[in-house]
PDB file of N, CA and C in Angstrom:
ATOM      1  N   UNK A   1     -46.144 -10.994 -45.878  1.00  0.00           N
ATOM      2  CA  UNK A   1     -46.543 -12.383 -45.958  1.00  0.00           C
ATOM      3  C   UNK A   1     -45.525 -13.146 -46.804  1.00  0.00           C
ATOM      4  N   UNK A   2     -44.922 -14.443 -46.365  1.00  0.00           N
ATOM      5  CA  UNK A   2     -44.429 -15.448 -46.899  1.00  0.00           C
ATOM      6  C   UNK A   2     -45.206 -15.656 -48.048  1.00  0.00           C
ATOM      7  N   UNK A   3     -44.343 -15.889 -49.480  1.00  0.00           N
ATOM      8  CA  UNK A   3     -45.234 -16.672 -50.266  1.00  0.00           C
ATOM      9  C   UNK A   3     -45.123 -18.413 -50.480  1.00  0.00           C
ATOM     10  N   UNK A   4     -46.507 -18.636 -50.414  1.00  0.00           N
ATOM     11  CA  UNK A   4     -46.119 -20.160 -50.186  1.00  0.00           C
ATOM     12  C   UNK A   4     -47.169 -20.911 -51.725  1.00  0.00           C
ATOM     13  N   UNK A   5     -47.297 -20.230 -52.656  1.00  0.00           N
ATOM     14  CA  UNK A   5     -47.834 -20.227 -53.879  1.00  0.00           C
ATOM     15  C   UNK A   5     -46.572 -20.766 -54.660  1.00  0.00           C
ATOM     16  N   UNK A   6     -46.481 -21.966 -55.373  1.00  0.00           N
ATOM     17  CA  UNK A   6     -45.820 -22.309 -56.108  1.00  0.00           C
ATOM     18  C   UNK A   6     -45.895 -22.110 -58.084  1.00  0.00           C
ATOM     19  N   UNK A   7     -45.104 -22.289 -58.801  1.00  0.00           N
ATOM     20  CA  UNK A   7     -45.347 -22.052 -60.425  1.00  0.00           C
ATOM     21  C   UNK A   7     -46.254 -23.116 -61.051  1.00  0.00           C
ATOM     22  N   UNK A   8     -46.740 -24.065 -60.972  1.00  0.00           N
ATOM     23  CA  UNK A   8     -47.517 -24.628 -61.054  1.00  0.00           C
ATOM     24  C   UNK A   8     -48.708 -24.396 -61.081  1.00  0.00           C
ATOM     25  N   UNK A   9     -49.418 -24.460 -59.417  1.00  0.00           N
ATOM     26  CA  UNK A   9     -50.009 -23.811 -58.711  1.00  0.00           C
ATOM     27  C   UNK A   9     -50.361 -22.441 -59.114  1.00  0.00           C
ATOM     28  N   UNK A  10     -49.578 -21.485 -59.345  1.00  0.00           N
ATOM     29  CA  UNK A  10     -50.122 -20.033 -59.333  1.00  0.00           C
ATOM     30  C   UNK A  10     -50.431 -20.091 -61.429  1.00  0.00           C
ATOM     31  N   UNK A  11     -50.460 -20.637 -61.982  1.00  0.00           N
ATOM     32  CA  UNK A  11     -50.624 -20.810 -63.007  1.00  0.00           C
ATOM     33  C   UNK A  11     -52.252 -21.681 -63.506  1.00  0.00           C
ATOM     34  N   UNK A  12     -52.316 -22.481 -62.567  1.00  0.00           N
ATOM     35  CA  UNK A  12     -53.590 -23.205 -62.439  1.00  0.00           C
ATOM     36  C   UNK A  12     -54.575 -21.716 -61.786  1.00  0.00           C
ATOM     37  N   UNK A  13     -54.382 -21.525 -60.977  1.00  0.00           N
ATOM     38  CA  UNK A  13     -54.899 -20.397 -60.214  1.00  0.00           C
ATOM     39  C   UNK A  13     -55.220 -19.273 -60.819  1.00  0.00           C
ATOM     40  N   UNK A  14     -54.196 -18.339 -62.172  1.00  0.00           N
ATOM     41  CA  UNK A  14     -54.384 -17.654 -63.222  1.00  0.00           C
ATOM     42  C   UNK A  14     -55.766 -18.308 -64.170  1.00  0.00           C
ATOM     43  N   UNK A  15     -55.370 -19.707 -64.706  1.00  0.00           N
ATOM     44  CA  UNK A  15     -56.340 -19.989 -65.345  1.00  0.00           C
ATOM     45  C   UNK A  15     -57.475 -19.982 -65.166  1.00  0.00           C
ATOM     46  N   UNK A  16     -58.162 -20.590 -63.556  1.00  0.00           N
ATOM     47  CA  UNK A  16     -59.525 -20.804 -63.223  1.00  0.00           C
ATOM     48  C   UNK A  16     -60.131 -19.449 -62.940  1.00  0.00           C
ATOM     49  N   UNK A  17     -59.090 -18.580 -62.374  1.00  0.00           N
ATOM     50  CA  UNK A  17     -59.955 -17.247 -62.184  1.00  0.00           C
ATOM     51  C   UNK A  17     -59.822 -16.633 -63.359  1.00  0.00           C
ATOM     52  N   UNK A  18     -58.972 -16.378 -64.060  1.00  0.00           N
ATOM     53  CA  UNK A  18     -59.601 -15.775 -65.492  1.00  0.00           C
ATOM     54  C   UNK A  18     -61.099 -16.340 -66.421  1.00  0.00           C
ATOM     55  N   UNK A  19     -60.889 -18.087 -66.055  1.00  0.00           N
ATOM     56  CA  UNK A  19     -62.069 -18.389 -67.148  1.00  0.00           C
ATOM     57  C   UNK A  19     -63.456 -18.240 -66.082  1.00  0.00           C
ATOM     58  N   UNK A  20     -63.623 -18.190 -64.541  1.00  0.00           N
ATOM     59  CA  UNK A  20     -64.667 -17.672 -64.107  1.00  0.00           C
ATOM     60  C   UNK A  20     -64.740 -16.113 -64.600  1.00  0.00           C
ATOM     61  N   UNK A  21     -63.782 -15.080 -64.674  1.00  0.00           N
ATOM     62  CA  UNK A  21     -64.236 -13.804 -65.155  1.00  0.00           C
ATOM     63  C   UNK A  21     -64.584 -13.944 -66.522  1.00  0.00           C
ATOM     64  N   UNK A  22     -64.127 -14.593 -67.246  1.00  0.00           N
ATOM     65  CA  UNK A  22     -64.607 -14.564 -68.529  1.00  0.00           C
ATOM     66  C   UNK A  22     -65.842 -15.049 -68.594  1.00  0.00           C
ATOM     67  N   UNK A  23     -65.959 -16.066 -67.780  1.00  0.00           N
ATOM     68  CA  UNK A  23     -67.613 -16.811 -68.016  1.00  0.00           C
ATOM     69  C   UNK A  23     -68.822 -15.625 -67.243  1.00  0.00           C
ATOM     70  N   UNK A  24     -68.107 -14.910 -66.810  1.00  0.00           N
ATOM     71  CA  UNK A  24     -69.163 -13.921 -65.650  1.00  0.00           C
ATOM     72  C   UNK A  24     -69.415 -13.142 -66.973  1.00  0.00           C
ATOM     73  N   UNK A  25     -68.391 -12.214 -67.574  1.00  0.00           N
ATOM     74  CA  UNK A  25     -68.655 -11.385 -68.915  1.00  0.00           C
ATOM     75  C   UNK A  25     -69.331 -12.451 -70.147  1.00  0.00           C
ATOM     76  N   UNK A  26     -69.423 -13.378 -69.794  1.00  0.00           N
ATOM     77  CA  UNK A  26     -70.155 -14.037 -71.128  1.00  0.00           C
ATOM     78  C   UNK A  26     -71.903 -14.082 -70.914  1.00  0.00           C
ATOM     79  N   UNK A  27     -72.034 -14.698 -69.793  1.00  0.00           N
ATOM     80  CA  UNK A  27     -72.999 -15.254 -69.165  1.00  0.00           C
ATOM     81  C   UNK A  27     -73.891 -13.929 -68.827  1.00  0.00           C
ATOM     82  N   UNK A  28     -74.813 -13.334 -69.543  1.00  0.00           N
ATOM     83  CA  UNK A  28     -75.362 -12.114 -69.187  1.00  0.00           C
ATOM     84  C   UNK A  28     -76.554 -12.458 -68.448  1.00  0.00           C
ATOM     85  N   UNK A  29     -77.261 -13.457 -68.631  1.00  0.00           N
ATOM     86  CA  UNK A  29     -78.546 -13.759 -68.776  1.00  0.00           C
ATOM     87  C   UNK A  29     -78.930 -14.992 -66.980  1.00  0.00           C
ATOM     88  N   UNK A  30     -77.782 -15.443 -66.755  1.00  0.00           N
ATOM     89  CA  UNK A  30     -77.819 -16.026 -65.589  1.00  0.00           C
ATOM     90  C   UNK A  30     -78.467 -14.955 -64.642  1.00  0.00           C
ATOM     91  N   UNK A  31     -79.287 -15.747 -63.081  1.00  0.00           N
ATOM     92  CA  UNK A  31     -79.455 -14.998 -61.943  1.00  0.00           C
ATOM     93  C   UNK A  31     -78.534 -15.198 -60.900  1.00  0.00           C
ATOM     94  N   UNK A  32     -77.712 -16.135 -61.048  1.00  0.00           N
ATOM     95  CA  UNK A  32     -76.181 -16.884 -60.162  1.00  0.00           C
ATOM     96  C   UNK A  32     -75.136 -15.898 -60.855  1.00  0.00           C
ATOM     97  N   UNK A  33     -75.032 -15.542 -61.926  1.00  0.00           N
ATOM     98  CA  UNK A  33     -73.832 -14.356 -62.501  1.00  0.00           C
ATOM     99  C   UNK A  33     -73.058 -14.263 -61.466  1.00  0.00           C
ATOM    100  N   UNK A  34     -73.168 -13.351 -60.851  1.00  0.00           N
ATOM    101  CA  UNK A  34     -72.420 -12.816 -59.896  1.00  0.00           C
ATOM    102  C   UNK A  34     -71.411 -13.881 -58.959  1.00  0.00           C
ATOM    103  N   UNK A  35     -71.924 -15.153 -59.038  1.00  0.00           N
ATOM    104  CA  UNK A  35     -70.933 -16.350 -58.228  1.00  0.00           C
ATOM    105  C   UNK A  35     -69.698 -16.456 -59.474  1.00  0.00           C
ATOM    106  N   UNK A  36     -69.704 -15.845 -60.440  1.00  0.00           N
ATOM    107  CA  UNK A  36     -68.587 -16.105 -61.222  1.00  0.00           C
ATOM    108  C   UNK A  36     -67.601 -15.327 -60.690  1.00  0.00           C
ATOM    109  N   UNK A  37     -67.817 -13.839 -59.793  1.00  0.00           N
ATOM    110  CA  UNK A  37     -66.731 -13.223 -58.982  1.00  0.00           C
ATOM    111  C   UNK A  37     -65.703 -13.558 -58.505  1.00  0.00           C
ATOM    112  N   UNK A  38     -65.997 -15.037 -58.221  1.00  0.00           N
ATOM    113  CA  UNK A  38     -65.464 -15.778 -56.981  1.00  0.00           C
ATOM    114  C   UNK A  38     -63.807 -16.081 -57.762  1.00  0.00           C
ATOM    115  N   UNK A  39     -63.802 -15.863 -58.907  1.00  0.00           N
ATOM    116  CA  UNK A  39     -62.804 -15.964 -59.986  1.00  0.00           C
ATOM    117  C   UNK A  39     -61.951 -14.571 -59.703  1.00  0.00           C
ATOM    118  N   UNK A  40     -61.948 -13.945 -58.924  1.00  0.00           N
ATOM    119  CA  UNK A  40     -61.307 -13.033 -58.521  1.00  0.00           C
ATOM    120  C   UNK A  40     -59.975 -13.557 -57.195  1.00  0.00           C
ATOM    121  N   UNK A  41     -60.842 -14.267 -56.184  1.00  0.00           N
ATOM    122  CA  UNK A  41     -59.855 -14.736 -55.398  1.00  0.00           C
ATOM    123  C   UNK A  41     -58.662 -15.746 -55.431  1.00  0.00           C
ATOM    124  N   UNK A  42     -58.896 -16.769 -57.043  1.00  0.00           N
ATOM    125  CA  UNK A  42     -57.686 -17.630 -57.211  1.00  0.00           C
ATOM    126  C   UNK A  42     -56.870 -16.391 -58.062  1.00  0.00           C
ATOM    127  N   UNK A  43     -57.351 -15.411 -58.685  1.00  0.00           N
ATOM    128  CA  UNK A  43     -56.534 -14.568 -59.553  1.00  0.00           C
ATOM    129  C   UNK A  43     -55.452 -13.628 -58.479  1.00  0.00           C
ATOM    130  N   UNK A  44     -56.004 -13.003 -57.299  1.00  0.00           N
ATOM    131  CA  UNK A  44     -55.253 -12.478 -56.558  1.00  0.00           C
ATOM    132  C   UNK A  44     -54.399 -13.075 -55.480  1.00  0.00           C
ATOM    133  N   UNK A  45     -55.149 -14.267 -55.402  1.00  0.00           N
ATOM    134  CA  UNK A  45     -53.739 -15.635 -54.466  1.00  0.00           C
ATOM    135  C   UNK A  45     -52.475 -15.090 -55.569  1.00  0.00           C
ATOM    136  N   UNK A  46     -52.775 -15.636 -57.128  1.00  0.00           N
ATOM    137  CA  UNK A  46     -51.623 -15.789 -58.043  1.00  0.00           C
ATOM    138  C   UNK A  46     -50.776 -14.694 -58.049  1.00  0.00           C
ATOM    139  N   UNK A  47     -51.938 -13.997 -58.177  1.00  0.00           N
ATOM    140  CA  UNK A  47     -50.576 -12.735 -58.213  1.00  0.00           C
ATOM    141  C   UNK A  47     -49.944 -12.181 -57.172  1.00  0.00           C
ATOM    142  N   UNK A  48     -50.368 -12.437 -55.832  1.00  0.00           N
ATOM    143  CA  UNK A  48     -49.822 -11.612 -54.804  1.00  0.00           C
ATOM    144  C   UNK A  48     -48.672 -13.260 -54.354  1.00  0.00           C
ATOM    145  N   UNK A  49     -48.928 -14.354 -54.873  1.00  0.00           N
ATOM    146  CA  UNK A  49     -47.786 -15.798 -54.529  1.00  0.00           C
ATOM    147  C   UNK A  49     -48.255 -16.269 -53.165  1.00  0.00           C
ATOM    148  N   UNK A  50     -49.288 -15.878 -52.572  1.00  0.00           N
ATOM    149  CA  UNK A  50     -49.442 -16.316 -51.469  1.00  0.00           C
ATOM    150  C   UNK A  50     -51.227 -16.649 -51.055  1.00  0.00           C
ATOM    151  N   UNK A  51     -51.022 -17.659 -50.230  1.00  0.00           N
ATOM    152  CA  UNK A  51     -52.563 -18.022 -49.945  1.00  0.00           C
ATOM    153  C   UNK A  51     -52.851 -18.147 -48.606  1.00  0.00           C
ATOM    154  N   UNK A  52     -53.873 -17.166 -47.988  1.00  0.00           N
ATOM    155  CA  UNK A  52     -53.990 -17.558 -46.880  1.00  0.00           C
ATOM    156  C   UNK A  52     -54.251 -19.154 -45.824  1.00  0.00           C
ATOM    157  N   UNK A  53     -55.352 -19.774 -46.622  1.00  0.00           N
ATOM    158  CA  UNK A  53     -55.669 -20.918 -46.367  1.00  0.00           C
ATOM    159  C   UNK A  53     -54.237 -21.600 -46.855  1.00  0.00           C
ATOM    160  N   UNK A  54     -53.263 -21.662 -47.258  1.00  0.00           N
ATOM    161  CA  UNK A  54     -52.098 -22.392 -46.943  1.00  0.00           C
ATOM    162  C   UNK A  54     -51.575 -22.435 -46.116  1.00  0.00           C
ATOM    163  N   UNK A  55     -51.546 -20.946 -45.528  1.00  0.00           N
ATOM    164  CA  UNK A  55     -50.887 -20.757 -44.332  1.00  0.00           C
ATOM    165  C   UNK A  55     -52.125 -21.014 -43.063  1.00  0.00           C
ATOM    166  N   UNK A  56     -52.845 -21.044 -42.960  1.00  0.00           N
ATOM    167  CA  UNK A  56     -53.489 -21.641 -42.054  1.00  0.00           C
ATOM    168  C   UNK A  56     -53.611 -22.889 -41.675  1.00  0.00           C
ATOM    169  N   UNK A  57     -53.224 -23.616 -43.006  1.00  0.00           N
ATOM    170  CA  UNK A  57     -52.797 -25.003 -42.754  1.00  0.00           C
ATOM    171  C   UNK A  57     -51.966 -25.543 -43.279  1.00  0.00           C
ATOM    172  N   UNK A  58     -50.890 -25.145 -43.001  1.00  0.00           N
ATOM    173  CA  UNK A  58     -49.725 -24.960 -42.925  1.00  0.00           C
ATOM    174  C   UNK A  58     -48.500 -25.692 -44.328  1.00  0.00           C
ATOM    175  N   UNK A  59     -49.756 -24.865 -45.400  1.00  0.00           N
ATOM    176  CA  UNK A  59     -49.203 -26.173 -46.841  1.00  0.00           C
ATOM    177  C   UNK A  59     -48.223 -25.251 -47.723  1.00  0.00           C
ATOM    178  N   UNK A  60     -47.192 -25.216 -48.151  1.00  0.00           N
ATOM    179  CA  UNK A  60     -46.397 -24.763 -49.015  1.00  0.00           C
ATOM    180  C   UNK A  60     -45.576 -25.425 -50.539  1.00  0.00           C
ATOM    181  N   UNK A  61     -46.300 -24.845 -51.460  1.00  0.00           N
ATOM    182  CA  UNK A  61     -46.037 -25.339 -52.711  1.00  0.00           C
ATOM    183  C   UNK A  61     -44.993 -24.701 -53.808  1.00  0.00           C
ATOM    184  N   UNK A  62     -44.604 -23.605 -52.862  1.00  0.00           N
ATOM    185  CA  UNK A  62     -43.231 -22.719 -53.038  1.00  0.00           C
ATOM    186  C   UNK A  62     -41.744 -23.493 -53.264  1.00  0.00           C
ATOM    187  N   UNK A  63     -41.017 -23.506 -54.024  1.00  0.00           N
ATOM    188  CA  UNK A  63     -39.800 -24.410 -53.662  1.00  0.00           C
ATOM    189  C   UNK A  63     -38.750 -23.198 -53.226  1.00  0.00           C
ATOM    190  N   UNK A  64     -38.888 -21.986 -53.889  1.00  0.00           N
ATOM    191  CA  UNK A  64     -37.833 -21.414 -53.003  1.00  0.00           C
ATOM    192  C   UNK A  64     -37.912 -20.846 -51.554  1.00  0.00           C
ATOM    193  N   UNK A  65     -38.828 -20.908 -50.811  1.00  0.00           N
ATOM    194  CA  UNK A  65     -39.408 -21.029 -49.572  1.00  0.00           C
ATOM    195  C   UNK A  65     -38.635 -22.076 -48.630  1.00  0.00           C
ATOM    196  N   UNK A  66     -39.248 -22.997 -49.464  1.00  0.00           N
ATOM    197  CA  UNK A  66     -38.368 -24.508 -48.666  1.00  0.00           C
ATOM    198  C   UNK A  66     -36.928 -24.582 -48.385  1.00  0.00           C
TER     199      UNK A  66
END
């Protein structure tokens, strides 16, 4: 896969999925808990540089790509 994840971007993407995992390990007492997971999928866009839904529509925030 092309990466079409830019430094910006994959940095925003680090942040929100780390502070949903962190809020999942904080939050013991919620019955929604488990929607904090969802902090898993901006963490592995970041690290793997690529997003599917970019490429499905056809958005690239990569500059060395371009």
């Amino acid at each position: 896969m092309t990466r079409n994840v830019g430094g910006i971007d994959r940095i925003l993407r680090l942040v929100l999925g780390m502070a949903l995992i962190a809020a999942f390990l904080i939050d013991r007492e919620a019955g929604h808990r488990w929607l904090y997971l969802i902090g898993i999928v901006p963490l592995l866009t970041a690290v793997a540089g690529t997003c599917p839904l970019y490429s499905l529509f056809g958005i690239n925030t990569c500059r060395i790509n371009r």
